[in-house]
Protein backbone atom coordinates (compact mmCIF):
# COMPACT_ATOMS: atom_id res chain seq x y z
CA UNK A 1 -10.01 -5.68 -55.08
CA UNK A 2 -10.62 -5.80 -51.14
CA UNK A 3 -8.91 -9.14 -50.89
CA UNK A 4 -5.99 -6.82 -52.25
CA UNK A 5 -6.42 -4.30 -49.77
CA UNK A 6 -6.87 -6.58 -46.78
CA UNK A 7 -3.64 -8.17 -47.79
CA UNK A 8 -2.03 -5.20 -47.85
CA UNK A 9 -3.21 -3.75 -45.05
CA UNK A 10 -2.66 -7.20 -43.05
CA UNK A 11 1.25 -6.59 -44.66
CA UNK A 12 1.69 -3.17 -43.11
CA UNK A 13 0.09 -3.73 -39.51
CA UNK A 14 1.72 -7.14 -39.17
CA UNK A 15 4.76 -4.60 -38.92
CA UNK A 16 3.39 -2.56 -35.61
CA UNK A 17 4.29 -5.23 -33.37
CA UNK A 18 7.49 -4.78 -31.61
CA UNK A 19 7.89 -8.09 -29.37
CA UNK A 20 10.44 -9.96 -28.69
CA UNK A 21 9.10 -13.23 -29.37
CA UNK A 22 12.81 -15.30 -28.56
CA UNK A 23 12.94 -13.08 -25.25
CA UNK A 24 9.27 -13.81 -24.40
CA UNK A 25 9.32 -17.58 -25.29
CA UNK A 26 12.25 -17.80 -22.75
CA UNK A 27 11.69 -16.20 -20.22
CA UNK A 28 12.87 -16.94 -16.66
CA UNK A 29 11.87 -15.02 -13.64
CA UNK A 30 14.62 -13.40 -11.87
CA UNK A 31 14.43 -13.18 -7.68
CA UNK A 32 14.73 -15.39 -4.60
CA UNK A 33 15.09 -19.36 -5.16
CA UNK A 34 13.37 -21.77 -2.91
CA UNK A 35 16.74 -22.17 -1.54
CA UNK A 36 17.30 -18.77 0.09
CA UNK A 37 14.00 -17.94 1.31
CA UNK A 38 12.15 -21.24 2.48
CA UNK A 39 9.87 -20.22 5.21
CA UNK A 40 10.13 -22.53 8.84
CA UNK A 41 7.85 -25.85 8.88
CA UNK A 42 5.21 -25.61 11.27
CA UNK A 43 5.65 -28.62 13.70
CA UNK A 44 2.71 -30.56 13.28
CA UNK A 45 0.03 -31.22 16.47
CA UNK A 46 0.28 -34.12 18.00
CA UNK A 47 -3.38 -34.59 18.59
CA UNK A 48 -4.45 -34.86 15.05
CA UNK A 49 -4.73 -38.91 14.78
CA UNK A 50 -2.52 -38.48 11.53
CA UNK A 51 0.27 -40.35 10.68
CA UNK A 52 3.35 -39.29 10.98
CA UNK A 53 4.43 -39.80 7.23
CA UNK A 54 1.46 -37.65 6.11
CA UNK A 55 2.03 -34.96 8.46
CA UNK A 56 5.65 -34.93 6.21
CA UNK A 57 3.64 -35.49 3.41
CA UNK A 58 1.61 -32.27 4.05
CA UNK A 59 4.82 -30.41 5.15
CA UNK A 60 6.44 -31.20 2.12
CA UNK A 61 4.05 -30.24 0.05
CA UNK A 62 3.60 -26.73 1.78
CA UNK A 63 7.31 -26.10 1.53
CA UNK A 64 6.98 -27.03 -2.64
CA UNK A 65 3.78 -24.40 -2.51
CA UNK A 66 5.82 -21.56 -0.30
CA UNK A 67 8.51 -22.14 -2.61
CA UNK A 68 6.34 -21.54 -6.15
CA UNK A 69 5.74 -18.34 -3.99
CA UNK A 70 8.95 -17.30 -3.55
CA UNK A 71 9.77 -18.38 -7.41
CA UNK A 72 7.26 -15.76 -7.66
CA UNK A 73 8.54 -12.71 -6.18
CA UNK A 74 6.24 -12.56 -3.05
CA UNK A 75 7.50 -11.37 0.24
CA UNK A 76 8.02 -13.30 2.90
CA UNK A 77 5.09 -12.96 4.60
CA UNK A 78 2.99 -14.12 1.76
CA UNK A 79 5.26 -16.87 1.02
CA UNK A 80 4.40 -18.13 5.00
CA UNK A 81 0.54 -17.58 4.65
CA UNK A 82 0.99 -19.94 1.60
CA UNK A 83 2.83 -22.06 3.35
CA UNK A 84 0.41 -22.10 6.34
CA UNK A 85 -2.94 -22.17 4.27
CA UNK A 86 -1.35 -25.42 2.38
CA UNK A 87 -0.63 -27.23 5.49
CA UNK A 88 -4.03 -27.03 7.22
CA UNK A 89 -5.37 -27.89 4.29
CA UNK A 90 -3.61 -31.05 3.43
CA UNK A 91 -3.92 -32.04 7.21
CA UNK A 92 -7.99 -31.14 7.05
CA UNK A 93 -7.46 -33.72 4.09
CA UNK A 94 -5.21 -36.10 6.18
CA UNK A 95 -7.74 -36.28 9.12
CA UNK A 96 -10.69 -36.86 6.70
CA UNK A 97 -9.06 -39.63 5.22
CA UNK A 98 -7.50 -41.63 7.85
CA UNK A 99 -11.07 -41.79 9.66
């Protein structure tokens, strides 16, 4: 008898949902591209001892983080405080590693 009632009762609430699974599953974020907001390139110091193909490197691969910002919907402002934060880093990285 309860395995009768669960069913049931699993029946009816498995009807109080109201998603839209296809619209969920495929979703894609509307807003800025990397293309129209891609915030400027720091030029890198000189004095860091790094080459010059990592200091692209770690340029580069701000620009791809500023941009996953800006995929995102953040400002401008953010998207250049990612963009910053990621490029010290990688060159904190760079300087560590070319030692």
């Amino acid at each position: 008898m309860r395995v009768l009632v669960i069913a049931a009762l699993a029946v009816l609430l498995a009807g109080c949902t109201d998603a839209d699974w296809d619209h969920v599953m495929s979703y894609v974020p509307e807003g800025p591209t990397v293309d129209e907001e891609t915030p400027a390139v720091a030029s890198p110091a000189p004095s860091t001892g790094v080459s010059e193909k990592a200091q692209r490197e770690c340029a580069d691969w701000a620009t791809e983080r500023a941009g996953d910002a800006a995929n995102q919907n953040f400002d401008p402002d953010v998207m250049q405080k990612v963009h910053d934060a990621t490029y010290a880093d990688c060159m904190t990285w760079a300087v560590r590693l070319h030692r």
